[in-house]
C-alpha atoms as a PDB file:
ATOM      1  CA  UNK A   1     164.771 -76.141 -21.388  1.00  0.00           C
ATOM      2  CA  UNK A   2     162.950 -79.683 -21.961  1.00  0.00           C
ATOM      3  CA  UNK A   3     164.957 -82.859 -22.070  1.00  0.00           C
ATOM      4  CA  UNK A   4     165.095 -82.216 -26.465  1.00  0.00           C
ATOM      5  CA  UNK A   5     166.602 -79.283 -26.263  1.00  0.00           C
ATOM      6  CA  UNK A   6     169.060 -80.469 -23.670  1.00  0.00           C
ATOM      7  CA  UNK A   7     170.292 -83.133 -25.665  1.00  0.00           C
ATOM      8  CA  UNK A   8     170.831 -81.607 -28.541  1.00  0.00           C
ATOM      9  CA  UNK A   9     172.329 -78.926 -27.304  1.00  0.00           C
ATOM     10  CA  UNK A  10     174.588 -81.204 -25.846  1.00  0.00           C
ATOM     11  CA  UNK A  11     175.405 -82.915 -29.171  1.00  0.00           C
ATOM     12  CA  UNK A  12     175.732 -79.144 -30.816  1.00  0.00           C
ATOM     13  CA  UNK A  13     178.471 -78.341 -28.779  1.00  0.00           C
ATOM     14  CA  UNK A  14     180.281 -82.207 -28.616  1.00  0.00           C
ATOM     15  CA  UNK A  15     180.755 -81.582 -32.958  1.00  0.00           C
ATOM     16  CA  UNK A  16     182.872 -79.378 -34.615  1.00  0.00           C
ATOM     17  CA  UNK A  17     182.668 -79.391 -38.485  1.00  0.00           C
ATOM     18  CA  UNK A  18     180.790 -77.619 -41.546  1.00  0.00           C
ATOM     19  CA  UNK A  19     177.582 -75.457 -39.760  1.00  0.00           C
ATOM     20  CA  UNK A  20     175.396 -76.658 -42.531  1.00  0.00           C
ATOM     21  CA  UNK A  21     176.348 -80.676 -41.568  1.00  0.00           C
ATOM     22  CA  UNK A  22     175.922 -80.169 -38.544  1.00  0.00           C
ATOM     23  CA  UNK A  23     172.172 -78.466 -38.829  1.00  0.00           C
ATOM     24  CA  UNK A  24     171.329 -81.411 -40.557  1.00  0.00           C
ATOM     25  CA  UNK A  25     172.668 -84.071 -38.436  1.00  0.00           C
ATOM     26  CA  UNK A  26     171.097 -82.107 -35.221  1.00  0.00           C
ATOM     27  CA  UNK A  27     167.637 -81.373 -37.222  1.00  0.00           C
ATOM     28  CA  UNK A  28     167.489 -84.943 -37.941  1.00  0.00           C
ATOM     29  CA  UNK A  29     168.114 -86.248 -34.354  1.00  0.00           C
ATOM     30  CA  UNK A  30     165.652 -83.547 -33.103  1.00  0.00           C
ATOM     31  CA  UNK A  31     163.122 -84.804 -35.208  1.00  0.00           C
ATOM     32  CA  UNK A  32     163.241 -88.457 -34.373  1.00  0.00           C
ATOM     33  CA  UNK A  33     163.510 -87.287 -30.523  1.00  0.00           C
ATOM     34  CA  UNK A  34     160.292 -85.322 -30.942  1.00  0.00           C
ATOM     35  CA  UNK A  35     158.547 -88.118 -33.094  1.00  0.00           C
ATOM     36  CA  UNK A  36     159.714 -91.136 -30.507  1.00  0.00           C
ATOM     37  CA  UNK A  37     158.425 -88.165 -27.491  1.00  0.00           C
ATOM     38  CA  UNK A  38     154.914 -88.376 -29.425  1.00  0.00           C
ATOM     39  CA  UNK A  39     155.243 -92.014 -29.104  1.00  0.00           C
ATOM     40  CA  UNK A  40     155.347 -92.070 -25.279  1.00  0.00           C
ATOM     41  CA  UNK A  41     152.772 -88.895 -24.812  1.00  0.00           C
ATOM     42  CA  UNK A  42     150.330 -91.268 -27.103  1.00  0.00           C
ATOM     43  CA  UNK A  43     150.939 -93.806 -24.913  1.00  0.00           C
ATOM     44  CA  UNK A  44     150.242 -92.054 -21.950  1.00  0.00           C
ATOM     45  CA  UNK A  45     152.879 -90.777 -20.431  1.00  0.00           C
ATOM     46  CA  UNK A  46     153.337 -86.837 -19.409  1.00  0.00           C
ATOM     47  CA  UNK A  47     155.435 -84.664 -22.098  1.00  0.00           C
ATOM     48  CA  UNK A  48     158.537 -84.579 -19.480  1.00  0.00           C
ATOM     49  CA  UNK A  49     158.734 -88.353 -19.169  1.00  0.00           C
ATOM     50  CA  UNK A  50     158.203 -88.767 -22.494  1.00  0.00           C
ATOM     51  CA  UNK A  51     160.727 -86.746 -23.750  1.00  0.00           C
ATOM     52  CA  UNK A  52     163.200 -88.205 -21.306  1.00  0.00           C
ATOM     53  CA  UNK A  53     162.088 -91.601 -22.474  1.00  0.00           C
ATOM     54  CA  UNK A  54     162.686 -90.784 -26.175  1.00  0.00           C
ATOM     55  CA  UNK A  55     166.246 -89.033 -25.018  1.00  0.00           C
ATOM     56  CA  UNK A  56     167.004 -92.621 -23.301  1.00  0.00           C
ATOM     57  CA  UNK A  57     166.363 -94.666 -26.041  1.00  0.00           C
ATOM     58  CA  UNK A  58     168.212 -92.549 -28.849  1.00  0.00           C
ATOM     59  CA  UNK A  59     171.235 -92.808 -26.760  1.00  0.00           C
ATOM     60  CA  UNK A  60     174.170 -91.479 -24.488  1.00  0.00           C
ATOM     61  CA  UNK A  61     175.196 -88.357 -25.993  1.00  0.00           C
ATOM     62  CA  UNK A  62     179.052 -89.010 -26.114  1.00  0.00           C
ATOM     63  CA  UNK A  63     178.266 -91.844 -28.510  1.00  0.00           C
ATOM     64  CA  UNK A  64     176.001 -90.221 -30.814  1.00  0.00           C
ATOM     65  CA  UNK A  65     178.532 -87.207 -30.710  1.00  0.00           C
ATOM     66  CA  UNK A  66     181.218 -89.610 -31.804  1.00  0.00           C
ATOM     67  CA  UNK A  67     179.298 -91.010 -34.600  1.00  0.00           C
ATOM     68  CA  UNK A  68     178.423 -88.194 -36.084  1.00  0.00           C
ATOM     69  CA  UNK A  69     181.555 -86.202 -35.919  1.00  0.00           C
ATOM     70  CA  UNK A  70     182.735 -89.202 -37.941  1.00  0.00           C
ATOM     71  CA  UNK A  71     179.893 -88.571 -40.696  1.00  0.00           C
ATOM     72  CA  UNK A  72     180.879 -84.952 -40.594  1.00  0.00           C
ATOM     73  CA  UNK A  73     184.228 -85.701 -41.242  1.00  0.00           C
ATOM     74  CA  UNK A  74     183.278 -88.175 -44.086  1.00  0.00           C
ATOM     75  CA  UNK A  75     181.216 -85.411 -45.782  1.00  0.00           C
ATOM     76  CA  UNK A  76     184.420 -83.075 -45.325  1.00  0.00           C
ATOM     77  CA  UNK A  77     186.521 -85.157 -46.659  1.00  0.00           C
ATOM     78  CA  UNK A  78     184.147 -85.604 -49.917  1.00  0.00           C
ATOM     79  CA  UNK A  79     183.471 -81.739 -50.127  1.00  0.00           C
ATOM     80  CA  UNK A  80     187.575 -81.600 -50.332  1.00  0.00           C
ATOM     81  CA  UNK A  81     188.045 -84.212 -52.975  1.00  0.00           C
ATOM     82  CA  UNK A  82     185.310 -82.241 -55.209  1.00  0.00           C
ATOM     83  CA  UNK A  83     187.538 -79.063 -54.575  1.00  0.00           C
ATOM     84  CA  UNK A  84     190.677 -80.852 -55.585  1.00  0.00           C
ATOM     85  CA  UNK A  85     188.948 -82.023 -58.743  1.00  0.00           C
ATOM     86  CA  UNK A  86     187.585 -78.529 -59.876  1.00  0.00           C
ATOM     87  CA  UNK A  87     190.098 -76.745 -58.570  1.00  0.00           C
ATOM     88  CA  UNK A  88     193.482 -78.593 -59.915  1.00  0.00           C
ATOM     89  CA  UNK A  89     192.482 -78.587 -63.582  1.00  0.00           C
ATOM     90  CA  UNK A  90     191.874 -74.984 -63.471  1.00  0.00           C
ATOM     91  CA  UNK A  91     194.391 -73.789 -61.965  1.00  0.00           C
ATOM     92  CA  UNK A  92     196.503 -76.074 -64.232  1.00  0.00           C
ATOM     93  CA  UNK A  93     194.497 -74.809 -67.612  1.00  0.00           C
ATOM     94  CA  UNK A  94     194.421 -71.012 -65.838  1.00  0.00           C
ATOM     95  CA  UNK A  95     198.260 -70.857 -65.683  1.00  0.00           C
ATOM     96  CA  UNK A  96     198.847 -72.030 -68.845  1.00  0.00           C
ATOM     97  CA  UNK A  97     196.625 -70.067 -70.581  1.00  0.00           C
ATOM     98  CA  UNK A  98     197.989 -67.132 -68.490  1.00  0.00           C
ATOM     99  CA  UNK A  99     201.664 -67.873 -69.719  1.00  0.00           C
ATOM    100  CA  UNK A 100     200.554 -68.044 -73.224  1.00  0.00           C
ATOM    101  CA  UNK A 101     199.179 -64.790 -73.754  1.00  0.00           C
ATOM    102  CA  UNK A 102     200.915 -62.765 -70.904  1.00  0.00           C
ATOM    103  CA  UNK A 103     203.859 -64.154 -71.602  1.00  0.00           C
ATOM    104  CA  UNK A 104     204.202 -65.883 -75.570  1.00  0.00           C
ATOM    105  CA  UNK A 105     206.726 -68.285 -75.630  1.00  0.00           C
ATOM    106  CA  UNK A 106     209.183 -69.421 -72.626  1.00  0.00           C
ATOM    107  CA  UNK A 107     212.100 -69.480 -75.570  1.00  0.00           C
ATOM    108  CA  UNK A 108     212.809 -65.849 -75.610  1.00  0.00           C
ATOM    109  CA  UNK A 109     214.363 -66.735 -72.048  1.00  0.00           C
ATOM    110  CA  UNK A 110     216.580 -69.274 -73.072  1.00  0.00           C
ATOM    111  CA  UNK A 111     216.158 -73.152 -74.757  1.00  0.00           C
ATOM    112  CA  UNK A 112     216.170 -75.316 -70.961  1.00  0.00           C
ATOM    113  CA  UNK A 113     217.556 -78.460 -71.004  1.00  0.00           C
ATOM    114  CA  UNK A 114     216.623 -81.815 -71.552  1.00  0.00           C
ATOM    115  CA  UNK A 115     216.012 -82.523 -68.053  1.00  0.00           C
ATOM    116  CA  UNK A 116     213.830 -80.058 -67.837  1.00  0.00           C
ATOM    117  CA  UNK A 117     211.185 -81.476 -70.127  1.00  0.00           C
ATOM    118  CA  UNK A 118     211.534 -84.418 -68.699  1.00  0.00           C
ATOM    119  CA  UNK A 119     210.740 -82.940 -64.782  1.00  0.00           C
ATOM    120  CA  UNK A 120     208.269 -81.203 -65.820  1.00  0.00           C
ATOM    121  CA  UNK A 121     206.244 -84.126 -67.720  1.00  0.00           C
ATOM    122  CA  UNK A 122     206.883 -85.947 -64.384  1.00  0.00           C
ATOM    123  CA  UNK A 123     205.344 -83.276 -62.587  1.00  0.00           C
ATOM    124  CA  UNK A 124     202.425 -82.717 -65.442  1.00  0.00           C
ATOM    125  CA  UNK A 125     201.908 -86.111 -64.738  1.00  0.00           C
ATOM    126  CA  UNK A 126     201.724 -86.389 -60.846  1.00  0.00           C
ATOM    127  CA  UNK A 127     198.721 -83.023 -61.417  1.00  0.00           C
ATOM    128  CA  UNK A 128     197.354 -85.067 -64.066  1.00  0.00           C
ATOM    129  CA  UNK A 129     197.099 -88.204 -61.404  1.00  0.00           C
ATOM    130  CA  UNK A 130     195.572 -85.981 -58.522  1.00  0.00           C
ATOM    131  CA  UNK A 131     192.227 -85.717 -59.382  1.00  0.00           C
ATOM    132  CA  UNK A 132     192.030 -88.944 -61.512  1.00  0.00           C
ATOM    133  CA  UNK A 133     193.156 -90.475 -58.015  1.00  0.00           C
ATOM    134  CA  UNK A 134     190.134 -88.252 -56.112  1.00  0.00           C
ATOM    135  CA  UNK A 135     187.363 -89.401 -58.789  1.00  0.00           C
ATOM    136  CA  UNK A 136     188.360 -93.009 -58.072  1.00  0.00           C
ATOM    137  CA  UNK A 137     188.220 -92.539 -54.650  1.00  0.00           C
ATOM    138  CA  UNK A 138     184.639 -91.072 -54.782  1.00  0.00           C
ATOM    139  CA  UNK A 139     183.677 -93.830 -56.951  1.00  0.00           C
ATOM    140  CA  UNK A 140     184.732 -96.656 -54.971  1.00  0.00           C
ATOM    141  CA  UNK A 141     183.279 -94.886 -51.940  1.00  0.00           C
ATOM    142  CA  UNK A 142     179.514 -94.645 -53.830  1.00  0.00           C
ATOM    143  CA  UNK A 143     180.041 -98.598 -54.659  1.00  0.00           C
ATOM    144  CA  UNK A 144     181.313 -99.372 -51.239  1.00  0.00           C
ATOM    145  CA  UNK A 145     178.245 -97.288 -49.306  1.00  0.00           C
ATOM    146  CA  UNK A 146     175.807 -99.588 -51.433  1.00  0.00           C
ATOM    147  CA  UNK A 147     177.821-102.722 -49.502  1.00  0.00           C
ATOM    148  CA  UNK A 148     177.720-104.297 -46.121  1.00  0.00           C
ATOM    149  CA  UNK A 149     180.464-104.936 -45.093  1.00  0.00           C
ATOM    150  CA  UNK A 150     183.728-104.786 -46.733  1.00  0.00           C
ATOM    151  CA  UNK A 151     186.234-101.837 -46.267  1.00  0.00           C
ATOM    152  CA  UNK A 152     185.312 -98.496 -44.244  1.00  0.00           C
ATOM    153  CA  UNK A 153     183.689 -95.832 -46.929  1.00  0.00           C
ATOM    154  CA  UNK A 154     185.699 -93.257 -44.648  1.00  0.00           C
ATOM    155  CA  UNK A 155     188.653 -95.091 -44.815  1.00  0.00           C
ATOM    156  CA  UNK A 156     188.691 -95.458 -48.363  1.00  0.00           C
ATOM    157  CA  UNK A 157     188.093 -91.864 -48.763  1.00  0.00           C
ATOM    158  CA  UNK A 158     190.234 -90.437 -46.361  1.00  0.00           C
ATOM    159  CA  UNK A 159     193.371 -92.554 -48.277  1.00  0.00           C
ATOM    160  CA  UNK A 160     191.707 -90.929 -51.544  1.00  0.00           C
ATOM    161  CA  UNK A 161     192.550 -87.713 -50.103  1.00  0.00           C
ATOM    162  CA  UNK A 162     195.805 -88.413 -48.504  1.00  0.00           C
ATOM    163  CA  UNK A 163     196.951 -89.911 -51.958  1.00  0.00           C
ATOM    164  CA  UNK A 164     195.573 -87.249 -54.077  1.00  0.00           C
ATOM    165  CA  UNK A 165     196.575 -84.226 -52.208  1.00  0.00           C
ATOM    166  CA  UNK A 166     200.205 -85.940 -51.668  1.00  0.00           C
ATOM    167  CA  UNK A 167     199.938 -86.311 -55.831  1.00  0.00           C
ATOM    168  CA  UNK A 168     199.481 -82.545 -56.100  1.00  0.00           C
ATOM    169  CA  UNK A 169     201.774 -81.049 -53.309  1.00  0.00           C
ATOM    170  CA  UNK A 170     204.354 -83.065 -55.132  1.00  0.00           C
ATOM    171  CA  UNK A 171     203.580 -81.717 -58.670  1.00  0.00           C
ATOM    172  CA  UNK A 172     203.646 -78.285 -57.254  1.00  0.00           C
ATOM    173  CA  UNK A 173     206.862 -78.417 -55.444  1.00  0.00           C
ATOM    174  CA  UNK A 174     208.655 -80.427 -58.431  1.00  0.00           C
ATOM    175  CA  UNK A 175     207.008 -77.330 -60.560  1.00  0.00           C
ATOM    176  CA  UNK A 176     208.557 -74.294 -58.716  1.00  0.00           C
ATOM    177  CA  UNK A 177     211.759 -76.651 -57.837  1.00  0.00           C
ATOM    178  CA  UNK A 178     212.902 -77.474 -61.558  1.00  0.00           C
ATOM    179  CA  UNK A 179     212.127 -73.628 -62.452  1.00  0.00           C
ATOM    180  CA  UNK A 180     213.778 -72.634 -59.648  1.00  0.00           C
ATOM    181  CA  UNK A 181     216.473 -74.770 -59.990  1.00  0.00           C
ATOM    182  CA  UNK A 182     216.882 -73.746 -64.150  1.00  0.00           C
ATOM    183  CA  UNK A 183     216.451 -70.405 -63.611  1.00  0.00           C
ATOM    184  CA  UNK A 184     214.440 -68.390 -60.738  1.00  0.00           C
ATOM    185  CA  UNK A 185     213.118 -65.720 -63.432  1.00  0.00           C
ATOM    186  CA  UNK A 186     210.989 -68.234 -64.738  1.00  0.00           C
ATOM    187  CA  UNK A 187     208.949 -68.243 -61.524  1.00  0.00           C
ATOM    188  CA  UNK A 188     207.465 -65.133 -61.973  1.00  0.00           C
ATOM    189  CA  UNK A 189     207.274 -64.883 -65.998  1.00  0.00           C
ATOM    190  CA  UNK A 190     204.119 -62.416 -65.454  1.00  0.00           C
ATOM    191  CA  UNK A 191     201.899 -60.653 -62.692  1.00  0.00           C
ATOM    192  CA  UNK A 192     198.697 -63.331 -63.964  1.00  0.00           C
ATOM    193  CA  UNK A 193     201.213 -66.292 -63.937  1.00  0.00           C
ATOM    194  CA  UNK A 194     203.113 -65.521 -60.384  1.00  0.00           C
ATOM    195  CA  UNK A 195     199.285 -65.112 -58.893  1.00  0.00           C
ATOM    196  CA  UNK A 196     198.225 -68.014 -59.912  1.00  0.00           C
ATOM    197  CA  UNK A 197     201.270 -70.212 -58.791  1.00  0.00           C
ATOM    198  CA  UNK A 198     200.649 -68.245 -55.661  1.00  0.00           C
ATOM    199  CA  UNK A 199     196.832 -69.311 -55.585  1.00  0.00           C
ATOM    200  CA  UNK A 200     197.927 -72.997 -56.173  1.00  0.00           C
ATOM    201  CA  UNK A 201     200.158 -73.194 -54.011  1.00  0.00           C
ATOM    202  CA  UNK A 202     197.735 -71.628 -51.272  1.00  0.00           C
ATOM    203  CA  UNK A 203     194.834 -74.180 -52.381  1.00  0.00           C
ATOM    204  CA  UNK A 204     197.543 -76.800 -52.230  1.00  0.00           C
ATOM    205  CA  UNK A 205     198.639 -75.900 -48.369  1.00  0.00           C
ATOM    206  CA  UNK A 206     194.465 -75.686 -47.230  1.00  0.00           C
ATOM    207  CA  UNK A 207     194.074 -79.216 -48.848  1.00  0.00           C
ATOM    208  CA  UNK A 208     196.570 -80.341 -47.238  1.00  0.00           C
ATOM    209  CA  UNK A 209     195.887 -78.907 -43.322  1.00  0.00           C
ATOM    210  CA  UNK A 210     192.623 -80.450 -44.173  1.00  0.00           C
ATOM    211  CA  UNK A 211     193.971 -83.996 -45.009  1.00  0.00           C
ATOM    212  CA  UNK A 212     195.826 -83.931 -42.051  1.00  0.00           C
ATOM    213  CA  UNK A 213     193.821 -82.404 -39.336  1.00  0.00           C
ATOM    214  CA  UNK A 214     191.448 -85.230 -40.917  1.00  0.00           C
ATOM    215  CA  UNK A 215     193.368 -87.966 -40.404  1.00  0.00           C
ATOM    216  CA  UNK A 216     194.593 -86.948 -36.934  1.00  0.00           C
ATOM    217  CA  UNK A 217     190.958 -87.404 -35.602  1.00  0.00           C
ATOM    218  CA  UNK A 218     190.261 -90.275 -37.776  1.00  0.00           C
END
């Protein structure tokens, strides 16, 4: 194995994240190694001293490691904020059209009361605000990347996340809480309704081991 491969296999196994992030990050390290190697053999030195030579100069490999685990965990972070933006309106517009025609109208269980409309708007509202919170987050991220300077892009997207996915745990427990809380039977309503309250509140628990396990290497 020549002093390339060695490094990067080195690097390979220093990253954990997405395998298609990481085949780019390592592809594009490999192919400034090998173009900085062609360097040195132009200049005149053998293809093992060049190599080393080009292996020197890109850098120790705990350092590069660290800096790219950090752009692997900014490009995880953005692939989760995309998911919470697809996936919250969906499953919002899913379950609702899912109680409308496999169930009609929640009044043949019973008029709730009053503060039930008004927990639930809350709730409507703190879905509604989880995505609008991600998009501005991904936004402010594209203007800050464009900046020297100025707050970390990965900071500013990591709170993103941590605010957005807080937004939506919250709507989902304040959801199945008032119901619960009103009456239990309105949980499960139908089979399409109880899966997807079940999906959501799956999607809900991987954003938020993401979020975390993110900011506990961050």
């Amino acid at each position: 194995m020549n002093a390339i491969e060695a490094y990067i296999g080195d690097l390979d196994r220093r990253l954990s994240g997405s395998a298609g992030a990481k085949a780019d990050l390592l592809t594009e390290a490999k192919d400034g190694l090998t173009d900085a190697a062609e360097a040195y053999r132009a200049g005149g030195f053998d293809e093992a001293e060049a190599e080393s030579r080009a292996v020197a100069d890109f850098g120790p490999a705990d350092l590069i490691a660290r800096d790219y685990q950090a752009e692997l965990g900014l490009r995880r972070d953005i692939r989760v904020l995309w998911e919470l933006i697809v996936g919250v309106p969906l499953l919002i517009l899913g379950w609702d059209l899912a109680r409308v025609f496999s169930s009609g109208d929640w009044s043949r269980l019973g008029q709730p009361p009053s503060w039930y409309f008004r927990v639930i708007g809350t709730a409507d509202t703190l879905a509604a605000l989880s995505p609008m919170i991600a998009i501005a987050g991904l936004i402010a991220a594209r203007l800050l990347s464009r900046r020297p300077g100025g707050p970390s892009t990965a900071r500013v997207v990591s709170w993103s996340l941590a605010v957005a996915v807080g937004l939506n745990l919250l709507a989902v427990a304040t959801y199945g809480g008032a119901t619960g809380l009103l009456e239990p039977a309105r949980l499960i309503v139908s089979v399409p309704c109880a899966l997807l309250s079940a999906t959501w509140i799956l999607f809900s628990m991987r954003l938020t081991v993401a979020a975390r396990s993110r900011r506990a290497t961050a």
